[in-house]
C-alpha atoms as a PDB file:
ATOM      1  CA  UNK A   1     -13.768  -7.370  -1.536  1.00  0.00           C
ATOM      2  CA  UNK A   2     -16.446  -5.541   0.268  1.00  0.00           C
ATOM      3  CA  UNK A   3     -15.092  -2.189  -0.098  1.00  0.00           C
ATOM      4  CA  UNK A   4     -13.652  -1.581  -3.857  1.00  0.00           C
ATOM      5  CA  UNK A   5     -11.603   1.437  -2.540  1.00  0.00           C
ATOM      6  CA  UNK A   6      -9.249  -0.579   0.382  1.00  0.00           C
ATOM      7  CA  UNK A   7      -5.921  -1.718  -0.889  1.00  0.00           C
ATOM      8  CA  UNK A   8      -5.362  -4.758  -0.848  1.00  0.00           C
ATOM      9  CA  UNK A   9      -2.260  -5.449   0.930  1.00  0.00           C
ATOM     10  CA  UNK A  10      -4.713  -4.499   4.337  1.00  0.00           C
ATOM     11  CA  UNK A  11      -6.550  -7.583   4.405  1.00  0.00           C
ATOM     12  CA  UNK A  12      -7.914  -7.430   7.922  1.00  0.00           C
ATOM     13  CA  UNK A  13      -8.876  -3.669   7.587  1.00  0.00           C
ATOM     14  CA  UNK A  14     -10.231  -0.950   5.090  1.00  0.00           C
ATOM     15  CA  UNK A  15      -7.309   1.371   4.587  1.00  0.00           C
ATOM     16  CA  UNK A  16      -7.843   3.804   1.310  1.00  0.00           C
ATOM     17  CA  UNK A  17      -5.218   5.237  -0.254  1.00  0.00           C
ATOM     18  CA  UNK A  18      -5.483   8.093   0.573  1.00  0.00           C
ATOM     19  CA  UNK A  19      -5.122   6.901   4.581  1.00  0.00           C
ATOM     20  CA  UNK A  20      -2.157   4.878   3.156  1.00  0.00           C
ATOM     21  CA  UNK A  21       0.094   8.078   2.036  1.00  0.00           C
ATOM     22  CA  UNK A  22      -1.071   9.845   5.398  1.00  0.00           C
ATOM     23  CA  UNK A  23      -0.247   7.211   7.165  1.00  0.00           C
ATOM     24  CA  UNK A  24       3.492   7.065   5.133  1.00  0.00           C
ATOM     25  CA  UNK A  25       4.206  10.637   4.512  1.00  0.00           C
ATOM     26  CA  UNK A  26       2.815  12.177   7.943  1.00  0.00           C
ATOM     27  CA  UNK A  27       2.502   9.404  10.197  1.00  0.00           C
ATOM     28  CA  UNK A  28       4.449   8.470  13.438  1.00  0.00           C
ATOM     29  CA  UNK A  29       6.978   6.478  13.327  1.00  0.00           C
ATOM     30  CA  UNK A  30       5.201   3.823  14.360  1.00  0.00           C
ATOM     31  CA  UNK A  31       2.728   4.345  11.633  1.00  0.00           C
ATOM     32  CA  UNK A  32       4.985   4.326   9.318  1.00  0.00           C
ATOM     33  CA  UNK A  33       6.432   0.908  10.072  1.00  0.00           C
ATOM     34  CA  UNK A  34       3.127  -0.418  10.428  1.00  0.00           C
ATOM     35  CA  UNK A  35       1.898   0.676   6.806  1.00  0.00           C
ATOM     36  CA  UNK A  36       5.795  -0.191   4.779  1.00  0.00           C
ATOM     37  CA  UNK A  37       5.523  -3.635   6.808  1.00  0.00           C
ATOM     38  CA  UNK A  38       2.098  -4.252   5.368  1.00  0.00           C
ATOM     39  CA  UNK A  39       3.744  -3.219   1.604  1.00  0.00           C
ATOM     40  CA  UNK A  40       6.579  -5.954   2.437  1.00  0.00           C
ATOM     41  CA  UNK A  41       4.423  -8.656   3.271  1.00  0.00           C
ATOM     42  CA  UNK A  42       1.587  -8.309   1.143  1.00  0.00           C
ATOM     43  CA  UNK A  43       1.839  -6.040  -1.612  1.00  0.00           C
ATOM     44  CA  UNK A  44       3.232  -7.437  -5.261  1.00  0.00           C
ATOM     45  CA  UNK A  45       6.600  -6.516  -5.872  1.00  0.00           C
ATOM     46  CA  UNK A  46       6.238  -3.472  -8.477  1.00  0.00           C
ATOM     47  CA  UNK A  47       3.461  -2.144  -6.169  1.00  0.00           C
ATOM     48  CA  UNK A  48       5.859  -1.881  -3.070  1.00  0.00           C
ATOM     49  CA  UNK A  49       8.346   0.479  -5.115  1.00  0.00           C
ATOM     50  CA  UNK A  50       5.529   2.711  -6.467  1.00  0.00           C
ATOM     51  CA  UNK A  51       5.144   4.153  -2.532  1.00  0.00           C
ATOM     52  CA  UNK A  52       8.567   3.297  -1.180  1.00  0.00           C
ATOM     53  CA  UNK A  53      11.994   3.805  -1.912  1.00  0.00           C
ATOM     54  CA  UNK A  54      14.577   1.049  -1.038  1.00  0.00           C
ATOM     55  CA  UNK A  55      16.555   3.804   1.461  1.00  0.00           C
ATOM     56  CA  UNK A  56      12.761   4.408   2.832  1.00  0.00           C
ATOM     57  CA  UNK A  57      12.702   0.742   3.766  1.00  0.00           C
ATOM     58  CA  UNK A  58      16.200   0.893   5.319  1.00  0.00           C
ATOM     59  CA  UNK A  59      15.448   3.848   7.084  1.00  0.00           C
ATOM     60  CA  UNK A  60      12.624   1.862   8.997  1.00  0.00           C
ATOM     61  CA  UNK A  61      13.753  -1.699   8.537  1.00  0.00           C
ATOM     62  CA  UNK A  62      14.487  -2.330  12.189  1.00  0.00           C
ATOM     63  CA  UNK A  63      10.724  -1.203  13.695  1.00  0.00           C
ATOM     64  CA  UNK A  64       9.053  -3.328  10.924  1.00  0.00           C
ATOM     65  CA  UNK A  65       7.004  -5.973  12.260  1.00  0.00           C
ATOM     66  CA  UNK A  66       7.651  -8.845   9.787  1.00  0.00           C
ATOM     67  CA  UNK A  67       8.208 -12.810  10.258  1.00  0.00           C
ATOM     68  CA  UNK A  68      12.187 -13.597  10.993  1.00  0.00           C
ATOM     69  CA  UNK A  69      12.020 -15.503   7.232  1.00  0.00           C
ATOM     70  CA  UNK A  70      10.780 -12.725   5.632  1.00  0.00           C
ATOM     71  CA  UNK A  71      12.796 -10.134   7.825  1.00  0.00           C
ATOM     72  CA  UNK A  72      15.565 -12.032   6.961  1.00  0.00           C
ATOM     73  CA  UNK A  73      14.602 -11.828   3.058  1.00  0.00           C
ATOM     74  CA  UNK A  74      14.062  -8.374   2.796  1.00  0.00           C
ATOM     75  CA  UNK A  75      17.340  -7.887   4.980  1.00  0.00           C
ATOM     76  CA  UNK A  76      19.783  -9.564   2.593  1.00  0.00           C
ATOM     77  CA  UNK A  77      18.321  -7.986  -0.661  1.00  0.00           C
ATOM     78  CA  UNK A  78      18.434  -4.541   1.102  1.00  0.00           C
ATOM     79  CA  UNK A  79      21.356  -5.550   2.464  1.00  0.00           C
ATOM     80  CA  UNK A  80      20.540  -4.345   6.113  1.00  0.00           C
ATOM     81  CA  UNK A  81      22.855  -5.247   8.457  1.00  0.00           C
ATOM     82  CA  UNK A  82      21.535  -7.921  11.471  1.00  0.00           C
ATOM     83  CA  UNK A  83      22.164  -6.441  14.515  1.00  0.00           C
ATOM     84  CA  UNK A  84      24.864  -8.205  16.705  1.00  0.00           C
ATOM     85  CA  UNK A  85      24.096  -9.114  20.125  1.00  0.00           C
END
């Protein structure tokens, strides 16, 4: 990795950590869901609960941008209800 400081569940960009928890703590909403859905589909699993909390992902679950499998994944072990209709 070119730049030692990005995390590593940005692969096509340089986000520090320290943009991260901006991003996650003061952030739109939209930021927010952009950020927790790059945790969810790249980050290792004890990595994803050091900066989220499962009610965090809830909270946000229906703006994240993720795959229908994985959406799908993440919805039944958070038990997030699909929306009807």
């Amino acid at each position: 990795m070119e730049n030692k400081d990005s995390l590593y569940f940005f692969p096509d960009q340089r986000i520090t950590e320290q943009e991260f928890l901006h991003l996650l703590h003061q952030g739109t909403p939209e930021q927010r869901a952009w950020v927790i859905s790059h945790l969810l589909r790249y980050a290792q699993w004890d990595d994803i609960w050091t900066y989220v909390t499962r009610d965090e992902v809830r909270d946000v679950f229906p703006a994240l941008d993720l795959p229908e499998s994985l959406r799908q994944a993440w919805g039944r072990m958070l038990k997030v209800e699909a929306p009807v209709g």
